[in-house]
Protein backbone atom coordinates (compact mmCIF):
# COMPACT_ATOMS: atom_id res chain seq x y z
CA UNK A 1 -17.88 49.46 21.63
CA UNK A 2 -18.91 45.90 22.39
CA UNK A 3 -22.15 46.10 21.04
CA UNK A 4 -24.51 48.18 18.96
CA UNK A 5 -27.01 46.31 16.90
CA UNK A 6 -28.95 42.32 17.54
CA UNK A 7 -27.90 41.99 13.95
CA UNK A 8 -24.11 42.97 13.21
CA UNK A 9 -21.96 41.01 10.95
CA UNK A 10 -20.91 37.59 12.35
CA UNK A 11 -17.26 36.79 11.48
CA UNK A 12 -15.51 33.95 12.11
CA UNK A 13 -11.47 33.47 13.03
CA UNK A 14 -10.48 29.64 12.71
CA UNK A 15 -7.69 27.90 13.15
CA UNK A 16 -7.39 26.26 9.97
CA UNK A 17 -9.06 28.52 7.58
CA UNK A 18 -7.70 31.62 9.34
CA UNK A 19 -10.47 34.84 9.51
CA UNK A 20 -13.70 35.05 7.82
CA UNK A 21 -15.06 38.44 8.03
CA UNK A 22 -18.59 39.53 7.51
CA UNK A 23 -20.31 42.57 6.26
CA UNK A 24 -18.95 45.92 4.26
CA UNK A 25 -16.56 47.90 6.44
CA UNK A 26 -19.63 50.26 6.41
CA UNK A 27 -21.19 47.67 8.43
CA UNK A 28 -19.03 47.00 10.71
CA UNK A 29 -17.88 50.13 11.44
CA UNK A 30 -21.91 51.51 11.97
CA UNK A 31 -23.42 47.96 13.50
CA UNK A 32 -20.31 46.43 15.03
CA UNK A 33 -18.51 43.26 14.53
CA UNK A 34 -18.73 40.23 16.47
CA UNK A 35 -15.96 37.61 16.07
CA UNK A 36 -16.43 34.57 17.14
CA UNK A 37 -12.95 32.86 18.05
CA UNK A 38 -12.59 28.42 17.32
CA UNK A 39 -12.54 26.44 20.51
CA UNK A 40 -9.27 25.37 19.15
CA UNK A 41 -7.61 28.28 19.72
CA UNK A 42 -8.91 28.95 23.36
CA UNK A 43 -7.93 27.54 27.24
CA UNK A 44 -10.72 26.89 29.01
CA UNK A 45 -10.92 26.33 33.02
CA UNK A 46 -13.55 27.87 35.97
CA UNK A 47 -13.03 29.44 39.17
CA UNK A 48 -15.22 29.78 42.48
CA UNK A 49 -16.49 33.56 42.29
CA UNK A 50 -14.71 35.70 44.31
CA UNK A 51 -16.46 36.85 47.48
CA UNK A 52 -18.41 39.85 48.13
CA UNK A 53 -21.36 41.28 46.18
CA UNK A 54 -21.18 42.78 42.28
CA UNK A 55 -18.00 45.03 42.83
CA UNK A 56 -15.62 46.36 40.81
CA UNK A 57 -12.88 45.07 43.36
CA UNK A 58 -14.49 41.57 43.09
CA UNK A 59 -14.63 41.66 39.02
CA UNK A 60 -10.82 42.75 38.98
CA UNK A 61 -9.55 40.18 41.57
CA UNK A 62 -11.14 37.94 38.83
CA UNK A 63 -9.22 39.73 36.27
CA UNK A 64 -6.46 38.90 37.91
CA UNK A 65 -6.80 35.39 38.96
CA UNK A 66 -7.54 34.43 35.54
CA UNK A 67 -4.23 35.97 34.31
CA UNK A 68 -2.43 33.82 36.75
CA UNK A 69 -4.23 30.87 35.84
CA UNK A 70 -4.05 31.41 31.69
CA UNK A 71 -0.97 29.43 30.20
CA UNK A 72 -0.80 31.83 26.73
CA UNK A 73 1.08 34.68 26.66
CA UNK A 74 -0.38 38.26 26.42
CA UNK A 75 -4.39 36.89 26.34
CA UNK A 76 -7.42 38.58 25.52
CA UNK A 77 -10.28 36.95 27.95
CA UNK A 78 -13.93 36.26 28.35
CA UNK A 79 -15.68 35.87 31.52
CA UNK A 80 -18.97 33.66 31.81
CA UNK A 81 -20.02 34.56 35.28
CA UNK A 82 -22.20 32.03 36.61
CA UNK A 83 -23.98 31.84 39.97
CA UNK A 84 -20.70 30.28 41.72
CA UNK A 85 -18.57 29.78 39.47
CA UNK A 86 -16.80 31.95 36.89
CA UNK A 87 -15.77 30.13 33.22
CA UNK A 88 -12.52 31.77 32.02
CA UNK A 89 -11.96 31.77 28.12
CA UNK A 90 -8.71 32.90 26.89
CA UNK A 91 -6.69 33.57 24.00
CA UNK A 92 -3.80 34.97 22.06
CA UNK A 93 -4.61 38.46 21.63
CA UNK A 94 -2.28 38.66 18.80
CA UNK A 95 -5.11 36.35 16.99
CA UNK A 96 -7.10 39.73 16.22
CA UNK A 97 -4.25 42.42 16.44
CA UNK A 98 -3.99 42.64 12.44
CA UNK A 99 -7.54 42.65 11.80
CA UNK A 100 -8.23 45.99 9.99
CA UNK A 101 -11.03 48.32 10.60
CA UNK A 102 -12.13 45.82 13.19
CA UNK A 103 -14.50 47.55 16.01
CA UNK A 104 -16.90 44.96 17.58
CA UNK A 105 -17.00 42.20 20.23
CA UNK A 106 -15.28 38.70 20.49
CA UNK A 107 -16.29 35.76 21.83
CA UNK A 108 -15.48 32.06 22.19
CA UNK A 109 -18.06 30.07 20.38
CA UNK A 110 -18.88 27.75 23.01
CA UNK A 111 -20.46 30.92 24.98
CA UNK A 112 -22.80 30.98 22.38
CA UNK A 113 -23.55 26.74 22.41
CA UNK A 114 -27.35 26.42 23.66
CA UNK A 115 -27.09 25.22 27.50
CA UNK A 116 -27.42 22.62 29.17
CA UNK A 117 -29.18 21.98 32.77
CA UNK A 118 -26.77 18.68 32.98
CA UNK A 119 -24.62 16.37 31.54
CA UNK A 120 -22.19 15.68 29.36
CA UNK A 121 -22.00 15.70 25.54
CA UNK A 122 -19.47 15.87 22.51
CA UNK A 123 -19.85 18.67 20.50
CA UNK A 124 -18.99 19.69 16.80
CA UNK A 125 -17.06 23.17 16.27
CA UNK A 126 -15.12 25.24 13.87
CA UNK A 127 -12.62 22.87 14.04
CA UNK A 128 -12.94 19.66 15.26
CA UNK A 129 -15.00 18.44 18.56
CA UNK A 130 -15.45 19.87 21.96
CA UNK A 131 -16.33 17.59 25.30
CA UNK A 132 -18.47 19.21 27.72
CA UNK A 133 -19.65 18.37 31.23
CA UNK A 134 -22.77 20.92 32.52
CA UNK A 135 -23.90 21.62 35.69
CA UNK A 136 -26.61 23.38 36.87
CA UNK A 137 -26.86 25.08 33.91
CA UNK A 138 -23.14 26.41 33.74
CA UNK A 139 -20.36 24.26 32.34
CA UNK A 140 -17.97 23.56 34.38
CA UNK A 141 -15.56 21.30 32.06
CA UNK A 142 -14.70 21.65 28.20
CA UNK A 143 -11.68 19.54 26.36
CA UNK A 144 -11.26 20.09 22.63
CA UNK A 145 -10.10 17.03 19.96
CA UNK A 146 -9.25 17.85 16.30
CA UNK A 147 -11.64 14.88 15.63
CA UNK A 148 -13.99 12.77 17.77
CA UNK A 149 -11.60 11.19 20.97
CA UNK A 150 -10.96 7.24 20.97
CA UNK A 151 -13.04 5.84 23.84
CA UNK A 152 -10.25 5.93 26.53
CA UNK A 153 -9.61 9.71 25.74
CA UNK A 154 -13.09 10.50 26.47
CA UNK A 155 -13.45 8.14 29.51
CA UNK A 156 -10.19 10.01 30.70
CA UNK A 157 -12.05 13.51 30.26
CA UNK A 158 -15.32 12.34 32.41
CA UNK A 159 -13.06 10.58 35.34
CA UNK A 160 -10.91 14.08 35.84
CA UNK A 161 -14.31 15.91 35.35
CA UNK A 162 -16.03 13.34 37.61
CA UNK A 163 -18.86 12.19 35.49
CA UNK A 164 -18.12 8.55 35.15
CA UNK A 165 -21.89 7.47 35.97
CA UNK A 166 -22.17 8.41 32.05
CA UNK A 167 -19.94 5.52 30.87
CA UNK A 168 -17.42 5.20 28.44
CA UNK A 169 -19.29 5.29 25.24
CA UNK A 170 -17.99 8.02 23.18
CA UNK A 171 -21.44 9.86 22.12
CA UNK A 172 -22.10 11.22 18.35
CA UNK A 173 -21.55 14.91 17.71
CA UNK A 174 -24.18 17.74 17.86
CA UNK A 175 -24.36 20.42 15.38
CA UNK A 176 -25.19 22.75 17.62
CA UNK A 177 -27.28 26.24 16.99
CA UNK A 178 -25.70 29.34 17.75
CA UNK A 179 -27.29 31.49 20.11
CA UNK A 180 -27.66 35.49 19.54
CA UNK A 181 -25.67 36.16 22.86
CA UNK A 182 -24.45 34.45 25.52
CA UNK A 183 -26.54 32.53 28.72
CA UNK A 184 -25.14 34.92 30.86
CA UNK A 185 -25.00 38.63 31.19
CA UNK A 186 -21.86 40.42 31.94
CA UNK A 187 -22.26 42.23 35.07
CA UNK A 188 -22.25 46.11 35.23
CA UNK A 189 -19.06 46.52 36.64
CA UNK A 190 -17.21 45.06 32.98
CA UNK A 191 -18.51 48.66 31.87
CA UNK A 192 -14.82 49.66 33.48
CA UNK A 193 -13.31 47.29 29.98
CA UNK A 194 -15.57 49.25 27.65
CA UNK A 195 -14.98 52.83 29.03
CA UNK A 196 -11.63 51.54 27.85
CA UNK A 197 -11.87 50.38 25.02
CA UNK A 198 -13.36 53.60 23.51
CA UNK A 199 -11.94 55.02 20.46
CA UNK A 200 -12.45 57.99 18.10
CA UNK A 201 -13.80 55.53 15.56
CA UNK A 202 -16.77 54.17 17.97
CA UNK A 203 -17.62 57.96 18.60
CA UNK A 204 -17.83 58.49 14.69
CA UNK A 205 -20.47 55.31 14.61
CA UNK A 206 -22.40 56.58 17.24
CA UNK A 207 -22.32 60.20 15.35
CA UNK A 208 -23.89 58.48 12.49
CA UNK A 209 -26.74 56.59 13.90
CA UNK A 210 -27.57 59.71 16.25
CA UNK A 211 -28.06 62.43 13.89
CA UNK A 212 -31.39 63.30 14.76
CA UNK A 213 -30.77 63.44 18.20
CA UNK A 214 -30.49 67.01 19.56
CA UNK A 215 -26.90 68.24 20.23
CA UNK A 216 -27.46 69.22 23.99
CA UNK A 217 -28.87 65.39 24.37
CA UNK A 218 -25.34 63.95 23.19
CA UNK A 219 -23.56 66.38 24.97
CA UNK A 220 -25.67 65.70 28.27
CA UNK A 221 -24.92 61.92 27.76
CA UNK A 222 -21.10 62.07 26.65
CA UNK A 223 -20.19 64.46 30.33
CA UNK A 224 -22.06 61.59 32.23
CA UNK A 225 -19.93 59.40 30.78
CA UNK A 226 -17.19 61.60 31.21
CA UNK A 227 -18.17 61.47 35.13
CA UNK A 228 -18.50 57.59 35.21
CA UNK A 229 -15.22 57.13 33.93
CA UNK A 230 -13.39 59.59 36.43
CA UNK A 231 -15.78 57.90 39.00
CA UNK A 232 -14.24 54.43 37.69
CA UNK A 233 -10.50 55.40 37.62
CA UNK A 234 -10.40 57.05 40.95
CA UNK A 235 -11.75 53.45 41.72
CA UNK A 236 -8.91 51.82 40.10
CA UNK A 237 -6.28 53.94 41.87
CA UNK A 238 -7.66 52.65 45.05
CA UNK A 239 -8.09 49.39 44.21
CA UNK A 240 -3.93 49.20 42.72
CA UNK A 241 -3.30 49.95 46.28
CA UNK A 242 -5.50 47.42 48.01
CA UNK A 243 -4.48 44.74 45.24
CA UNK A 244 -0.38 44.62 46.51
CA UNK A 245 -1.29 42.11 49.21
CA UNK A 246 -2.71 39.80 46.14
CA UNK A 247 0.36 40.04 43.82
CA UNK A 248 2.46 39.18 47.34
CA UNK A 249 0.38 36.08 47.76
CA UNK A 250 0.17 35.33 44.51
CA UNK A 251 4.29 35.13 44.22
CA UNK A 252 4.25 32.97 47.32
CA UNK A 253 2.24 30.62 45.83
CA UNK A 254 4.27 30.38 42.86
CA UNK A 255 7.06 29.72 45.20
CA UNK A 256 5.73 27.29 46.55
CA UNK A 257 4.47 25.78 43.68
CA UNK A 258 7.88 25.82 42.40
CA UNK A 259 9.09 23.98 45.38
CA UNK A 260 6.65 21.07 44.87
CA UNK A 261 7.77 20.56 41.16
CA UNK A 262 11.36 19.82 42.56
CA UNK A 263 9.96 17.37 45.44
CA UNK A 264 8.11 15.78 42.66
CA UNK A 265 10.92 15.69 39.82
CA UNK A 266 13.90 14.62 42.72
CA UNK A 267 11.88 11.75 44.04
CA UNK A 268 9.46 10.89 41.59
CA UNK A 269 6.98 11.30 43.89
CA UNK A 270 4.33 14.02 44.47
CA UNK A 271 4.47 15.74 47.45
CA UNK A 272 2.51 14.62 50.67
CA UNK A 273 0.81 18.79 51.00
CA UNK A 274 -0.31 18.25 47.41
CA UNK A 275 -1.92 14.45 48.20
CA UNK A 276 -3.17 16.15 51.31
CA UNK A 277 -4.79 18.78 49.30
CA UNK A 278 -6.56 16.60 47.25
CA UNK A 279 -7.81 14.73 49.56
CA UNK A 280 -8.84 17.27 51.79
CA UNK A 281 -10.97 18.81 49.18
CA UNK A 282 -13.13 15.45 48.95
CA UNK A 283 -13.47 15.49 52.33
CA UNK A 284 -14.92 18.71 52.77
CA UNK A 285 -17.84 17.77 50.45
CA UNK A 286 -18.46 15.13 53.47
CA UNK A 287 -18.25 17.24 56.20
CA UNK A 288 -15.80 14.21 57.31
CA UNK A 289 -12.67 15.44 59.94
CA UNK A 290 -9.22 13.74 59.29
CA UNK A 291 -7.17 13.48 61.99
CA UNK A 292 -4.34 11.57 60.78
CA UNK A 293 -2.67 11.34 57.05
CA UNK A 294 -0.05 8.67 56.02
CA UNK A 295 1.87 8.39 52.89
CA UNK A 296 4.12 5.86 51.40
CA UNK A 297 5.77 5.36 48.10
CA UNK A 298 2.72 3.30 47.18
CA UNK A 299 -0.15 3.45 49.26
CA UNK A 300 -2.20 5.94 51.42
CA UNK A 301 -3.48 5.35 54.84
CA UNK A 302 -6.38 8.19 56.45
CA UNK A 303 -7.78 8.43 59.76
CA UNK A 304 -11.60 9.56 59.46
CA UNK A 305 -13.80 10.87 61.99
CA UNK A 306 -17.36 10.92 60.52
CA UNK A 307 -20.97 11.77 62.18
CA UNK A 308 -23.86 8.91 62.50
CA UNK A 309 -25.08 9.31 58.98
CA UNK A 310 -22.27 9.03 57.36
CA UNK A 311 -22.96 6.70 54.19
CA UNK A 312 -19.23 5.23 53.43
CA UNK A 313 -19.56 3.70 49.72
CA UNK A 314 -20.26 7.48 48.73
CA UNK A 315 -16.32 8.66 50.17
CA UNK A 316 -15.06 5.10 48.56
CA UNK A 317 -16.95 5.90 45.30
CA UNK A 318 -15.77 9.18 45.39
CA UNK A 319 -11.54 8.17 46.71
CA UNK A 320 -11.56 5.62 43.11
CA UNK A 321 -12.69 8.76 40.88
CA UNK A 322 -9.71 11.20 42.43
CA UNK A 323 -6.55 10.50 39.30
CA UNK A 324 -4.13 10.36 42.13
CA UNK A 325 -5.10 6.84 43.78
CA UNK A 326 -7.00 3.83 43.40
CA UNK A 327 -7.97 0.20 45.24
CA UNK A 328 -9.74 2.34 47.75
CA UNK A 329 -10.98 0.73 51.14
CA UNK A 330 -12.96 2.09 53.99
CA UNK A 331 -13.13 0.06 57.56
CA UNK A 332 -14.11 0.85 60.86
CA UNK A 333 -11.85 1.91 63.48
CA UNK A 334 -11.69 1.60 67.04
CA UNK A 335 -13.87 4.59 68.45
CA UNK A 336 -17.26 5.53 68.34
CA UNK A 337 -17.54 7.52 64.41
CA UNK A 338 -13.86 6.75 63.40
CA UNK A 339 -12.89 5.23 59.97
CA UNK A 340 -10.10 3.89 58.24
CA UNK A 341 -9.06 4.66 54.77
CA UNK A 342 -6.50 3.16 53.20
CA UNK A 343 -5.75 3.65 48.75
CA UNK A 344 -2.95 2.86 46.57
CA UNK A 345 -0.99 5.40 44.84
CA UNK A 346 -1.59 5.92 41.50
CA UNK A 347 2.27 5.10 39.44
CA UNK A 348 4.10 8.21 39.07
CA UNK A 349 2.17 10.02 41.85
């Protein structure tokens, strides 16, 4: 079980000091361990939350999305579901494989970091320093250093995260106080991981800390939770069927993905679809149309079609902050609402 008691031993797994467990193995076999895993041994990145309302097919299209997206080999994950966004935490489940007697919850620490509503601030950890960036009260950026990052590293970390206007200034490290649980609840549908994750030895610690309960009580409760987990893999079995067209797509994309590695390491040059993607995605947060795209080996030329109140040193501010280009111009063009945009090519792009 993932949790029992507010107060259950608090162990720690690090990467340089290794595991520091706390509590008898009385204790953490009746109250339930929680380990909390270094930032240096996670991968950290968000997602836009699937569509559709709280749903078990919605929480395992996440599931699978953020295998796709880990880069470690057979992970364990976290999920910090946010209002529109989901924060993915992953890590080698092998890390806790050879822990014995161990029956609790883990979790990153940074799930645990007190929030912020927004900004950006450096942050001390079990080993060394995490960046973050925060946004409406979720983050939506993290980037781990083994000590605090030389000015141009952390400059580097707000201009892919967008959050220049903070400056380059590398700011002093917070100590930071751990909370009892994470911001944000889990939703109801992760009950499908803990029905899993039941074992003989969870039943034994809830035998002990329910003796005075009456026998037809525990035997009421344990066939309803017989009947929600027969409810939730009849759900399953539908959803492996409805879940083929996503592995399909899913291979496509790699495909494809594969194919723009090859453009990029033949010509050394990145693709015009993936420039085009990039800057489509700015775009969209301007409601602005393009209607023509032009590429050379150095530069980048756009054809804009924008409404009245347009405001144009917003798109130009927002072109010079996107790592693939720079020197980014905006003109008018011949029609009524029509703007040119022409950038140069970052080198090696």
């Amino acid at each position: 079980m993932s949790r029992r008691f507010p107060n259950r031993p608090l162990s720690r797994l690090s990467a340089k000091d290794g595991v520091h467990r706390s509590g008898t193995p009385l204790q953490r076999l009746v109250l339930g361990e929680r380990l909390i895993v270094s930032r240096a041994l996670c991968h950290f990145e968000t997602m836009p939350l699937p569509p559709g309302s709280q749903s078990l097919h919605r929480y395992e299209a996440a599931k699978l999305s953020a295998k796709a997206r880990t880069p470690i080999n057979d992970p364990d994950f976290y999920f910090d579901w946010g209002a529109d966004r989901i924060g993915i935490w992953s890590w080698p489940k092998s890390l806790s494989d050879d822990l014995a007697d161990f029956e609790g919850e883990i979790l990153p620490e940074t799930v645990l970091h007190p929030p912020m509503e927004r900004g950006v601030r450096l942050v001390a950890t079990l080993d060394g320093v995490e960046g973050q960036v925060w946004r409406e009260g979720q983050m939506t950026a993290s980037r781990w250093w083994p000590q605090s990052p030389a000015p141009s590293d952390w400059f580097g970390f707000l201009r892919v995260s967008r959050e220049t206007e903070f400056g380059q200034d590398v700011p002093e490290p917070i100590v930071p106080t751990l909370r009892s649980s994470p911001v944000h609840a889990q939703p109801y549908t992760a009950l499908v991981d803990r029905i899993r994750a039941i074992k003989a030895r969870d039943l034994a610690a809830l035998a002990m800390i329910t003796l005075a309960v009456p026998g037809l009580f525990l035997i009421g409760q344990w066939a309803q939770l017989s009947r929600t987990e027969a409810a939730v893999s009849a759900e399953l079995a539908e959803l492996s069927e409805q879940t083929a067209e996503i592995s399909a797509a899913r291979q496509n994309a790699q495909q494809a993905s594969n194919e723009l590695a090859a453009y990029a390491q033949a010509l050394n040059q990145r693709h015009p679809a993936a420039l085009l993607a990039s800057v489509s995605e700015e775009l969209a947060r301007f409601s602005i149309r393009l209607d023509a795209f032009e590429q050379t080996e150095t530069g980048l030329t756009l054809v804009l079609h924008a409404s009245n109140d347009f405001a144009p040193e917003s798109l130009v501010r927002a072109m010079e902050n996107n790592p693939l280009m720079n020197s980014a111009s905006l003109e008018p063009g011949r029609g009524a609402g029509e703007w040119i945009l022409t950038a140069q090519l970052e080198d090696g792009q």
